[in-house]
Protein backbone atom coordinates (compact mmCIF):
# COMPACT_ATOMS: atom_id res chain seq x y z
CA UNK A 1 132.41 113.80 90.70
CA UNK A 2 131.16 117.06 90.35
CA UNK A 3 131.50 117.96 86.66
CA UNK A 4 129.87 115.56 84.42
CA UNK A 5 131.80 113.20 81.85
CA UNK A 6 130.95 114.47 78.26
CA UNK A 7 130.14 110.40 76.96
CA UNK A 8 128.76 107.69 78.65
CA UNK A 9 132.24 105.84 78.20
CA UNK A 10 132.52 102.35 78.43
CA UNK A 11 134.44 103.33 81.81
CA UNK A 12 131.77 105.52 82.65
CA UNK A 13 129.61 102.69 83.05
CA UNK A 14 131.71 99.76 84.34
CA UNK A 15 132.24 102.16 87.20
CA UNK A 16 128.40 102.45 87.87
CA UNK A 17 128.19 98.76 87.59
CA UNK A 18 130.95 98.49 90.29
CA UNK A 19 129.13 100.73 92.37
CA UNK A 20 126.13 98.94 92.67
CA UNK A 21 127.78 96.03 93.24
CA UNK A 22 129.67 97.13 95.94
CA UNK A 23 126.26 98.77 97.57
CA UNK A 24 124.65 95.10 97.09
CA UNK A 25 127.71 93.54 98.90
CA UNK A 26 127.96 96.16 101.87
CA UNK A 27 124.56 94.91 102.60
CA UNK A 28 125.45 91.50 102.74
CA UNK A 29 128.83 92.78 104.75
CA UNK A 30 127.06 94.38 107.22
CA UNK A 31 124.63 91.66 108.09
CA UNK A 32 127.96 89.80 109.07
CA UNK A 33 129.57 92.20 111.16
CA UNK A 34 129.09 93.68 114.64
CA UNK A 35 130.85 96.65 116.54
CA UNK A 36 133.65 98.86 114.73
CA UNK A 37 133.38 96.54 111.97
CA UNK A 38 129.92 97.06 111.32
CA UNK A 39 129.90 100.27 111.83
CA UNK A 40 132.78 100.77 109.45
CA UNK A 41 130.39 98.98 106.75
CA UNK A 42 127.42 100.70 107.12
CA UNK A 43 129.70 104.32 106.44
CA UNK A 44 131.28 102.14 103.48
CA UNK A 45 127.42 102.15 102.25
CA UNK A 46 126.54 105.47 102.51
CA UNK A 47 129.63 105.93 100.69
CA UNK A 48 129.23 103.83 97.74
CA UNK A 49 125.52 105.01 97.22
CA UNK A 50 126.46 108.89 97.31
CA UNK A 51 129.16 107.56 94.40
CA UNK A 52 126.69 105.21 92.83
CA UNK A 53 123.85 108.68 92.38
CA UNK A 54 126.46 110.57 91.36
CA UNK A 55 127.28 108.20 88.87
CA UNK A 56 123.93 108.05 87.60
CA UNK A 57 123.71 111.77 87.32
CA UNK A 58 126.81 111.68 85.38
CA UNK A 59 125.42 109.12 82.75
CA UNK A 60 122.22 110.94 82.40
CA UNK A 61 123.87 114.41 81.80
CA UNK A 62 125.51 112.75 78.54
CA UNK A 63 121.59 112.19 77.62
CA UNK A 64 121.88 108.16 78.61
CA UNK A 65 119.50 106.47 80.32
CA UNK A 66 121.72 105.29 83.03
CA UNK A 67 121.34 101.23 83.57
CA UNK A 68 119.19 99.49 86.25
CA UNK A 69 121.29 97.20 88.64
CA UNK A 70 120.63 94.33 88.81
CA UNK A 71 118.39 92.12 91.17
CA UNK A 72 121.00 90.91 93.03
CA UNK A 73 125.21 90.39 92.48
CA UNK A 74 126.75 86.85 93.64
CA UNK A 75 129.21 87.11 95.80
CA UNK A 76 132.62 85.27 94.66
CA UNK A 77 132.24 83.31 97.73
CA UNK A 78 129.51 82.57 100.08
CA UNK A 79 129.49 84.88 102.51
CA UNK A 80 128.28 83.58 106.28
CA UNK A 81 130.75 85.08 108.72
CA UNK A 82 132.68 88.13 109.99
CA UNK A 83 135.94 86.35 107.90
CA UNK A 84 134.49 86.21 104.45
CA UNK A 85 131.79 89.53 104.95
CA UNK A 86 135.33 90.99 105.44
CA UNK A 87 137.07 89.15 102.51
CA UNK A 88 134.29 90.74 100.18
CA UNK A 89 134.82 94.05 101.29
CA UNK A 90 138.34 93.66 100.08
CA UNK A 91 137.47 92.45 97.05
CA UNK A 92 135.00 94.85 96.40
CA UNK A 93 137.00 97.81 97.08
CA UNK A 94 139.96 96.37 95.41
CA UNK A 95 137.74 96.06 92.25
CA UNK A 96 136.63 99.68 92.40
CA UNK A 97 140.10 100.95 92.20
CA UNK A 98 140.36 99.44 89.19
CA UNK A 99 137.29 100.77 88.03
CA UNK A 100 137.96 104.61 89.07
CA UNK A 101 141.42 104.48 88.00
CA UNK A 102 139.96 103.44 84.33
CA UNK A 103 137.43 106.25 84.27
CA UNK A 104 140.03 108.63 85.34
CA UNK A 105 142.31 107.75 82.37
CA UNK A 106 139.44 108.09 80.41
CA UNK A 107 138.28 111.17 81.51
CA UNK A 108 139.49 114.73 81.61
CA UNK A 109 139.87 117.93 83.86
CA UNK A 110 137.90 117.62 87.92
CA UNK A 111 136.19 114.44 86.36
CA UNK A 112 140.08 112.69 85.88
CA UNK A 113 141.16 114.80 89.54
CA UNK A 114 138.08 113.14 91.00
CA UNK A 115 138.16 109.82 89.57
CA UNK A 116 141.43 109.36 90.77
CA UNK A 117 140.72 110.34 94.49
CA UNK A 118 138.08 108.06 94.49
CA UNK A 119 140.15 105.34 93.23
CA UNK A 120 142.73 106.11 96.33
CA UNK A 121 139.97 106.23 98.72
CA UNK A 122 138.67 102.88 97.56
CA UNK A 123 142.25 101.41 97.88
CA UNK A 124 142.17 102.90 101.91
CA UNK A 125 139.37 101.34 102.65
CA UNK A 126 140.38 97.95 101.36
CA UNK A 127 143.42 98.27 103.54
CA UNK A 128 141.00 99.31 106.17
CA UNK A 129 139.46 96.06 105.89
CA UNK A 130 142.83 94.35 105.83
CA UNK A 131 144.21 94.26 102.57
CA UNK A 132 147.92 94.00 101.73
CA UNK A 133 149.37 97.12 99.69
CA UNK A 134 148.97 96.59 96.02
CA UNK A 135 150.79 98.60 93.28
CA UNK A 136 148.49 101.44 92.00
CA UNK A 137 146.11 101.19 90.40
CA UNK A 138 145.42 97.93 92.42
């Protein structure tokens, strides 16, 4: 997202939401994993904080004082092995591409373009974890 959205939309900041959430849960992911798998997660991190500070830049250009995350997210299971660290990634990612997709209908110009890419990449990776095709937007 390299041109800023021109309001802090509604979209704008479910997204961000979903983005720290989803850099809370790769944390938890990780701790789970071991080999390809974990190494798989910790890129999955890197990713979703690059998206989650360019997020925040994107709020505070509209002159909003982006939102803290919170403390910590609770996983819609318990997560304590390589199967469900696994089955949150899915679900995490799967929720993002419904997140980007929404800020990409909401948005306009290289903010919609990149939105949407994003929203594709997040539906890769879920099938990277495992996850079954979905129709678009997920």
């Amino acid at each position: 997202m390299t041109e800023p959205i021109l309001l802090a939309s509604e979209e704008l900041l479910s997204t961000l939401h979903g983005e720290y959430e989803a850099v809370y849960a790769y944390g938890l992911i990780g701790a789970h994993l071991s080999g390809a798998a974990e190494e798989r997660a910790r890129k999955a991190l890197a990713t979703h904080r690059q998206l989650r500070d360019q997020l925040r830049t994107s709020v505070a250009d509209t002159g909003t004082q982006p939102p803290v995350p919170a403390a910590a997210y609770a996983p819609p299971t318990p997560v304590d092995s390589a199967a469900t660290a696994t089955a949150l990634a899915i679900t995490v990612e799967r929720r993002l591409v419904r997140c980007w997709s929404a800020l990409a209908s909401s948005s306009t110009t290289d903010a919609r373009i990149n939105a949407a890419r994003t929203a594709q990449e997040c539906a890769v990776r879920a099938m990277s974890w495992g996850a079954t095709s979905q129709p678009f937007p997920g």
